[in-house]
C-alpha atoms as a PDB file:
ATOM      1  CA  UNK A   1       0.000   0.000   0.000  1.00  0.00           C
ATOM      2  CA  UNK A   2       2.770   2.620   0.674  1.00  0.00           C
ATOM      3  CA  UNK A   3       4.525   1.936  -1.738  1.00  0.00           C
ATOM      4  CA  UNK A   4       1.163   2.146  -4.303  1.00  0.00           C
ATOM      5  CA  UNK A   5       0.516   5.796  -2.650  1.00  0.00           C
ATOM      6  CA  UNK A   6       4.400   7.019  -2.681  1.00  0.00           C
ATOM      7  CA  UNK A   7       5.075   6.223  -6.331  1.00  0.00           C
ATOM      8  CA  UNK A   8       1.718   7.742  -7.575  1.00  0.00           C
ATOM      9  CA  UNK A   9       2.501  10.630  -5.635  1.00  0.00           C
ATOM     10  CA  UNK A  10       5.931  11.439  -6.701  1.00  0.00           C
ATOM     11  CA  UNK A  11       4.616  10.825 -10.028  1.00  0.00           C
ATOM     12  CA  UNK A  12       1.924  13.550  -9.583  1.00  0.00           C
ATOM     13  CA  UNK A  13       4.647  15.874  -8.618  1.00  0.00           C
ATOM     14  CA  UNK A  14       7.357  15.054 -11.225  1.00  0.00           C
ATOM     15  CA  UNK A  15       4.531  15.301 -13.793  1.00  0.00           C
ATOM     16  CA  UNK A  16       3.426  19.072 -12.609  1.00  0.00           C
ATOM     17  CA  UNK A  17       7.347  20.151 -12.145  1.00  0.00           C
ATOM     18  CA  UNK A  18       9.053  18.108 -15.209  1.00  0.00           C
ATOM     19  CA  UNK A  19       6.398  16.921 -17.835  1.00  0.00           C
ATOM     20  CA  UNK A  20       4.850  13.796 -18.661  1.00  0.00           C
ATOM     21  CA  UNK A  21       6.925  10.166 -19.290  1.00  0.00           C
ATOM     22  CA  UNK A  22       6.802   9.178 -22.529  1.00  0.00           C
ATOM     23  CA  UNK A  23       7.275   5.117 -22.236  1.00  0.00           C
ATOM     24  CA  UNK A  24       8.669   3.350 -25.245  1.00  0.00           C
ATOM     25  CA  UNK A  25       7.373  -0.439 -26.314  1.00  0.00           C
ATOM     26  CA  UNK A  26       5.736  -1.418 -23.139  1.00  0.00           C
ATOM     27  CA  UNK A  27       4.255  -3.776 -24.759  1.00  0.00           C
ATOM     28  CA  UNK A  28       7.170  -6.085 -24.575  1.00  0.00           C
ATOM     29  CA  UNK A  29       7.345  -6.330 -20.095  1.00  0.00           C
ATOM     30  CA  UNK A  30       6.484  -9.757 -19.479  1.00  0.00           C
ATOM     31  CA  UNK A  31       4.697 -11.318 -16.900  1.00  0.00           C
ATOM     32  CA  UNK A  32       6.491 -11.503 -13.337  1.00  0.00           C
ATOM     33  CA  UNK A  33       8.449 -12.722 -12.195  1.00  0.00           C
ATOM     34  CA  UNK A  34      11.862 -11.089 -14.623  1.00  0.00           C
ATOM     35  CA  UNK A  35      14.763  -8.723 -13.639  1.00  0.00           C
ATOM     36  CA  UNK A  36      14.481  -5.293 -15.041  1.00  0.00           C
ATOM     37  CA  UNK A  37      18.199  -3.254 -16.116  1.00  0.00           C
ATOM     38  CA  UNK A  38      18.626  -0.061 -16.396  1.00  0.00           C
ATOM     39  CA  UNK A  39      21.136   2.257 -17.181  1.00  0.00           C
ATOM     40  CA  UNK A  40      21.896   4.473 -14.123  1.00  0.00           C
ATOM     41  CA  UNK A  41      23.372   7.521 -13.759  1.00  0.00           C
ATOM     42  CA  UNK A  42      21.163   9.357 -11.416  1.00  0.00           C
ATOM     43  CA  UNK A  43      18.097   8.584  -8.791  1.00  0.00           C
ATOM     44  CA  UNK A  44      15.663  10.063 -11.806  1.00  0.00           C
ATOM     45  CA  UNK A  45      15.789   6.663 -13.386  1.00  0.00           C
ATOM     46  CA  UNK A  46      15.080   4.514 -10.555  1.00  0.00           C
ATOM     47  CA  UNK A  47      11.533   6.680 -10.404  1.00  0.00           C
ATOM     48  CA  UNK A  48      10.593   7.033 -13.747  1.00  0.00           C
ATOM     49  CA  UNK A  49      10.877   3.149 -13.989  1.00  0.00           C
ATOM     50  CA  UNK A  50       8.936   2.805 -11.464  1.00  0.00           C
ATOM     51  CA  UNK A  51       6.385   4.989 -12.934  1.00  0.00           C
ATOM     52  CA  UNK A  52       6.761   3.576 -15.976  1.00  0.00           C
ATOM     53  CA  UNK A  53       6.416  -0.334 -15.183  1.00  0.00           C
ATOM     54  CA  UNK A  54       3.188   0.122 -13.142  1.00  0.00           C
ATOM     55  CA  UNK A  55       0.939  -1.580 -12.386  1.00  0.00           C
ATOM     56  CA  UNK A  56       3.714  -3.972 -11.410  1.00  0.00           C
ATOM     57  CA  UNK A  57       6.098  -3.064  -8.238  1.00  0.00           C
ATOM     58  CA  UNK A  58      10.054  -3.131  -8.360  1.00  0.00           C
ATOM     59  CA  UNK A  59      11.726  -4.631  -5.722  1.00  0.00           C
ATOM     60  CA  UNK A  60      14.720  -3.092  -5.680  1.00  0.00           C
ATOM     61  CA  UNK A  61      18.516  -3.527  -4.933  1.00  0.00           C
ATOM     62  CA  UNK A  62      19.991  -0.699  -3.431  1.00  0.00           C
ATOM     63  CA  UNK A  63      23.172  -0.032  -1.353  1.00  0.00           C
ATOM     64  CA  UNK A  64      23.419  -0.795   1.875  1.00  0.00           C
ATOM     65  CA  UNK A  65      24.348   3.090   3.265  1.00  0.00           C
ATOM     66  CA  UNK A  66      20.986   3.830   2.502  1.00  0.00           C
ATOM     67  CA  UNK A  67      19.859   1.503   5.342  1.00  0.00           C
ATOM     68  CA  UNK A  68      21.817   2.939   8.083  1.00  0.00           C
ATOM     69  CA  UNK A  69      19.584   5.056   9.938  1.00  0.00           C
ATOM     70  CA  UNK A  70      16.234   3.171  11.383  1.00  0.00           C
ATOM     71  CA  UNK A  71      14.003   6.266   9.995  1.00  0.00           C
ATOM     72  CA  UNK A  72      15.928   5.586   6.141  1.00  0.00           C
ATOM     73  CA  UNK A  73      15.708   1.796   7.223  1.00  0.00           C
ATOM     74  CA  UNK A  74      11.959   1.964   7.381  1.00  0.00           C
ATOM     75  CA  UNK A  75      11.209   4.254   4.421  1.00  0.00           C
ATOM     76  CA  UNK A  76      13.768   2.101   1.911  1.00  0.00           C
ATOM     77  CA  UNK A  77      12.087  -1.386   2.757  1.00  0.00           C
ATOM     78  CA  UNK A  78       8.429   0.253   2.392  1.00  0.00           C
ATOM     79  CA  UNK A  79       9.645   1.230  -0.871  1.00  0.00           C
ATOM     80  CA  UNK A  80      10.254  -2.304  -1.501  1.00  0.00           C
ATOM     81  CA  UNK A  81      14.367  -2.077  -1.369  1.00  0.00           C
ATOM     82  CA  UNK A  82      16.821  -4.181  -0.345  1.00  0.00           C
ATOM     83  CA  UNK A  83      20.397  -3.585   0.654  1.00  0.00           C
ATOM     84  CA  UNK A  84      23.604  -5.274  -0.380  1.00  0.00           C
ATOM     85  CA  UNK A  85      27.120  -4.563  -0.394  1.00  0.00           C
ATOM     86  CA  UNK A  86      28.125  -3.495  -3.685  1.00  0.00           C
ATOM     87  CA  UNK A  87      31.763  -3.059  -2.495  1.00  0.00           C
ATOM     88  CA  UNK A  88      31.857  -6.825  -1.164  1.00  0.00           C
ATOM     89  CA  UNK A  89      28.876  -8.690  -2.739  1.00  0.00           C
ATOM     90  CA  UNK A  90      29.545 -11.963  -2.011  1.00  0.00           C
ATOM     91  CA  UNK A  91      27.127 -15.641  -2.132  1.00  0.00           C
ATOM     92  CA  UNK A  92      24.505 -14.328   0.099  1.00  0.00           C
ATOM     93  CA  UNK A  93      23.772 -11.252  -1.981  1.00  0.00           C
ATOM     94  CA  UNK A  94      21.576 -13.034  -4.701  1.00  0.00           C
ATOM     95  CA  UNK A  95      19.582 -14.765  -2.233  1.00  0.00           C
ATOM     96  CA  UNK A  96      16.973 -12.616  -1.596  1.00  0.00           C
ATOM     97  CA  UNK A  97      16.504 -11.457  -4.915  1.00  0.00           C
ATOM     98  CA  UNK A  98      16.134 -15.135  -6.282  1.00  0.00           C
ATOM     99  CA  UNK A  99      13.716 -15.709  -3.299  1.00  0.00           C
ATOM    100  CA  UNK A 100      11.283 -12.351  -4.389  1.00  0.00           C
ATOM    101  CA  UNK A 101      11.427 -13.920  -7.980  1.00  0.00           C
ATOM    102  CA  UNK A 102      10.600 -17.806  -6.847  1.00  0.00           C
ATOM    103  CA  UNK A 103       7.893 -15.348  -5.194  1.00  0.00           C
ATOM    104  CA  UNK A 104       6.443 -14.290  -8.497  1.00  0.00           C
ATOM    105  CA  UNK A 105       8.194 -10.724  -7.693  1.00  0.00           C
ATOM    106  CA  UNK A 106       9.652  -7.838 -10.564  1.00  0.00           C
ATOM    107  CA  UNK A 107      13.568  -7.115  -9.245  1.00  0.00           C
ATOM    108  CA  UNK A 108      15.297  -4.081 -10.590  1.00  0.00           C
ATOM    109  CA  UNK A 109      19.034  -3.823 -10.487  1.00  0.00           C
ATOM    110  CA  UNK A 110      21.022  -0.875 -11.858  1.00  0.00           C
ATOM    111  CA  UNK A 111      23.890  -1.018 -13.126  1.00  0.00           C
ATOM    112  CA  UNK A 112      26.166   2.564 -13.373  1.00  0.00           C
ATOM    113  CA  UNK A 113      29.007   3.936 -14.795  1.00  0.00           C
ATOM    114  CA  UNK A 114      31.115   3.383 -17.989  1.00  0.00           C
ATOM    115  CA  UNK A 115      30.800   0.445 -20.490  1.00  0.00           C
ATOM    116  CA  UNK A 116      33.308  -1.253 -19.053  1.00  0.00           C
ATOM    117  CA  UNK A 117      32.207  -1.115 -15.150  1.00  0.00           C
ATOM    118  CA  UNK A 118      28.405  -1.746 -16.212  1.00  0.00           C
ATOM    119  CA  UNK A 119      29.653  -4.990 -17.457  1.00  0.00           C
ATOM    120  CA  UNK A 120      31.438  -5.747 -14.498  1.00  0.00           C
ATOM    121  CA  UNK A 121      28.348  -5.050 -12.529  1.00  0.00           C
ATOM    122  CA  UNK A 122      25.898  -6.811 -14.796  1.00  0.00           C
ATOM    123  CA  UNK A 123      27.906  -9.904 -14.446  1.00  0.00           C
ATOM    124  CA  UNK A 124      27.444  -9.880 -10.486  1.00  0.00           C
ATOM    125  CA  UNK A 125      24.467  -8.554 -10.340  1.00  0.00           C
ATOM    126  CA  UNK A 126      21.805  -9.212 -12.802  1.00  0.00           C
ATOM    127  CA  UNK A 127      22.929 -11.557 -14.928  1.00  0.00           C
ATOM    128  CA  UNK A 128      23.095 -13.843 -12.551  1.00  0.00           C
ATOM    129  CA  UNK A 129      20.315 -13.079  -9.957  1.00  0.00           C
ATOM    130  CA  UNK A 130      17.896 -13.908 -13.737  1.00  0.00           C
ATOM    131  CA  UNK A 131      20.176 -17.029 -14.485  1.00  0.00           C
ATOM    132  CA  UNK A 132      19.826 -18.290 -11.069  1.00  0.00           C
ATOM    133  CA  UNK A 133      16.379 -16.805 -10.462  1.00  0.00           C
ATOM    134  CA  UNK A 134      15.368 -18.523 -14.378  1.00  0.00           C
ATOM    135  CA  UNK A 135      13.813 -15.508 -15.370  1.00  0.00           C
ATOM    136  CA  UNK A 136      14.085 -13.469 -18.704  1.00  0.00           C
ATOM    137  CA  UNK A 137      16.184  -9.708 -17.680  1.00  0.00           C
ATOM    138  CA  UNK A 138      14.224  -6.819 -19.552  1.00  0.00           C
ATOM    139  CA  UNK A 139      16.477  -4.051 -20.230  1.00  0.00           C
ATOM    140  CA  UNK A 140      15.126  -0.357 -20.187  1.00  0.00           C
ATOM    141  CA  UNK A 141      16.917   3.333 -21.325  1.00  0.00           C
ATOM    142  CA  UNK A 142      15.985   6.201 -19.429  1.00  0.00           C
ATOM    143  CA  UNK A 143      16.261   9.632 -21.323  1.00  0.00           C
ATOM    144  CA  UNK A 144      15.744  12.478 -19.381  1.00  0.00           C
ATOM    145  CA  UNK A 145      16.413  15.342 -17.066  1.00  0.00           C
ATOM    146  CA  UNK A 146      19.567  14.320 -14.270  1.00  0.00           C
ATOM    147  CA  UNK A 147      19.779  16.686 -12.498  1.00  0.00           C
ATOM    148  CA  UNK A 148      16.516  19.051 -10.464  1.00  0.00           C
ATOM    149  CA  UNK A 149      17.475  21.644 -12.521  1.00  0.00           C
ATOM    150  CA  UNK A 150      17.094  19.894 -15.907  1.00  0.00           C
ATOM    151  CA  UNK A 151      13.946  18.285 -14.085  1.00  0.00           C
ATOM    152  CA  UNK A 152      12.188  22.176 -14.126  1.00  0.00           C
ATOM    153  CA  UNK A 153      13.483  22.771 -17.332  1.00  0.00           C
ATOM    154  CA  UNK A 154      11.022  20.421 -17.973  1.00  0.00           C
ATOM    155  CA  UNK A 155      13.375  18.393 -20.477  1.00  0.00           C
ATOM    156  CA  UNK A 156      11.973  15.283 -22.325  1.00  0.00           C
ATOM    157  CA  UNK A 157      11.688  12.010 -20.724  1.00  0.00           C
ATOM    158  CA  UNK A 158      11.518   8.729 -22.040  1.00  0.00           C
ATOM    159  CA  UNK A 159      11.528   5.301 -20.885  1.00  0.00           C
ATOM    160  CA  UNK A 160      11.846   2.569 -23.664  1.00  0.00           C
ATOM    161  CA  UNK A 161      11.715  -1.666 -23.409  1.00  0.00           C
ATOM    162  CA  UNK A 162      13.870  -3.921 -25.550  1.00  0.00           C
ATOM    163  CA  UNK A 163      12.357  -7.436 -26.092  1.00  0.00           C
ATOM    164  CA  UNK A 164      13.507 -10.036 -22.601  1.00  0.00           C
ATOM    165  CA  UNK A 165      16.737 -11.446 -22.459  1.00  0.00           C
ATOM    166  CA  UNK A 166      15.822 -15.034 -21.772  1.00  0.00           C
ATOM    167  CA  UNK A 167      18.214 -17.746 -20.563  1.00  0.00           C
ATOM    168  CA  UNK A 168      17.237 -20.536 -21.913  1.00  0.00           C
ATOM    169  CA  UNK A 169      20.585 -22.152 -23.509  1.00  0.00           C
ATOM    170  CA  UNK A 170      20.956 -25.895 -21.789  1.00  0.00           C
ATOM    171  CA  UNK A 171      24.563 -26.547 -23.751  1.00  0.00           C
ATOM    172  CA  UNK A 172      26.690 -23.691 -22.461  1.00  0.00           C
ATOM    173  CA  UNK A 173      29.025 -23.307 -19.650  1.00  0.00           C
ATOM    174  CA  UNK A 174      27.694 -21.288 -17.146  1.00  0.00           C
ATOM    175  CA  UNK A 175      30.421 -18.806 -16.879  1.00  0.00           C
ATOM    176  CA  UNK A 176      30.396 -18.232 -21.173  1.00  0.00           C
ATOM    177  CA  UNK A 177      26.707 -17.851 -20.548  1.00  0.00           C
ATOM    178  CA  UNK A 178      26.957 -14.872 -18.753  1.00  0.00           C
ATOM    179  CA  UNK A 179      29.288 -13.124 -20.445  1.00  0.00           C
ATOM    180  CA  UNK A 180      27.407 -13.609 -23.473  1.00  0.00           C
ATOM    181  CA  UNK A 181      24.054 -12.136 -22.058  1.00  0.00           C
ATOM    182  CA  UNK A 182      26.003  -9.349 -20.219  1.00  0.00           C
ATOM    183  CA  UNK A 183      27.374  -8.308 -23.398  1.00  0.00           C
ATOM    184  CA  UNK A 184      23.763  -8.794 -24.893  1.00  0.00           C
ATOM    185  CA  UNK A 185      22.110  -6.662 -21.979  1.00  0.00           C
ATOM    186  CA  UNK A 186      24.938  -3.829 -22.970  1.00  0.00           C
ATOM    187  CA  UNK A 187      24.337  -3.755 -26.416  1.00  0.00           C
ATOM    188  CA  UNK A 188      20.882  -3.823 -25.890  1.00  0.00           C
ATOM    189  CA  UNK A 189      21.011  -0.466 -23.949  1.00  0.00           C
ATOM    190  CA  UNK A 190      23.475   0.787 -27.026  1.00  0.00           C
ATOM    191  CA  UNK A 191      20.493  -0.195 -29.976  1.00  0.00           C
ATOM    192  CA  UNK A 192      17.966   1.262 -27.342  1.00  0.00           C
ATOM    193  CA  UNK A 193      19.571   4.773 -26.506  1.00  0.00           C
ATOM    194  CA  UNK A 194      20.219   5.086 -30.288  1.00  0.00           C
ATOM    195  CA  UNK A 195      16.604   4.539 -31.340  1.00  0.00           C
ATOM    196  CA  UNK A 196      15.865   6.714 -28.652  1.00  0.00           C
ATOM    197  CA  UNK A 197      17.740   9.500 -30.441  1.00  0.00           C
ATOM    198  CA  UNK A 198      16.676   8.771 -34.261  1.00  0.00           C
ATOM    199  CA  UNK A 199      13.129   9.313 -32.605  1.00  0.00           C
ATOM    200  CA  UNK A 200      14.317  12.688 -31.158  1.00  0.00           C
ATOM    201  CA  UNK A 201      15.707  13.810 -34.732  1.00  0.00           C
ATOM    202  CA  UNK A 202      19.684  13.749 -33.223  1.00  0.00           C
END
């Protein structure tokens, strides 16, 4: 319930400050449970995915920091997030995101930063929680304001879907199998962002 009320109220606001989200081929989320991947490069994404993947709820992996105080504690889980050490993963990490999926649950993990790192992160992080989890990833762009200021500038956003990753190869080593869809998740984000422009005349 709070987290029903919080998102459609944020999304009231950002509406009335920034504009309305434009979402690209949402046609092609699946049913739960899946892993949704998006890029990240500031906290604009995580909401406007959220907005943008309604009616179903995100579940989502955040870093642990934001659990330190019990009033932030509170607030992140009723927002449906869950922490993990991004600096020391480790086994346990993927066990309660493979437990909200066996659970019929939507997990959203974002990966940040350059190519190169993204990878990195996909390959501890997503990929695996969906191989694991045996659930298709759907990858997502975000285009749109990063900063407040660009928010009130009220700059263009869009959300757009490429088709589910799924993982259902039964011949390949499990370690060539996620290289292989992390490298398909990344160029996935590289066709989407560039449709994403042609669409904006760029």
């Amino acid at each position: 319930m709070f987290y029903t009320f919080a998102i459609n109220f944020v999304q009231v606001i950002l509406t009335i400050i920034g504009g309305r989200l434009q979402v690209q081929n949402k046609d092609k989320i699946p049913e739960a449970p899946f892993v949704v991947v998006s890029t990240h490069t500031s906290w604009m994404e995580i909401l406007y995915l959220g907005f943008a993947i309604k009616p179903l709820q995100i579940h989502y992996m955040a870093k642990q920091e934001l659990f330190k105080t019990k009033s932030l504690n509170w607030l992140m889980r009723h927002l449906n997030a869950f922490p993990v050490n991004r600096e020391n993963p480790g086994p346990s990490a993927i066990k309660l995101p493979i437990r909200l999926l066996k659970d019929g649950k939507v997990v959203g993990i974002f990966p940040s930063g350059t190519r190169k790192s993204a990878g990195l992160h996909l390959k501890r992080g997503a990929v695996t929680v969906a191989l694991k989890g045996k659930v298709p990833i759907l990858p997502a762009v975000y285009d749109g304001p990063k900063t407040v200021g660009e928010l009130f500038k009220r700059k263009k956003v869009i959300i757009r879907f490429g088709d589910p990753i799924p993982f259902n190869e039964k011949d390949i080593d499990q370690k060539e199998l996620l290289e292989i869809k992390s490298e398909e998740v990344l160029k996935t984000f590289e066709r989407l962002q560039a449709e994403i422009d042609e669409t904006k005349g760029k």
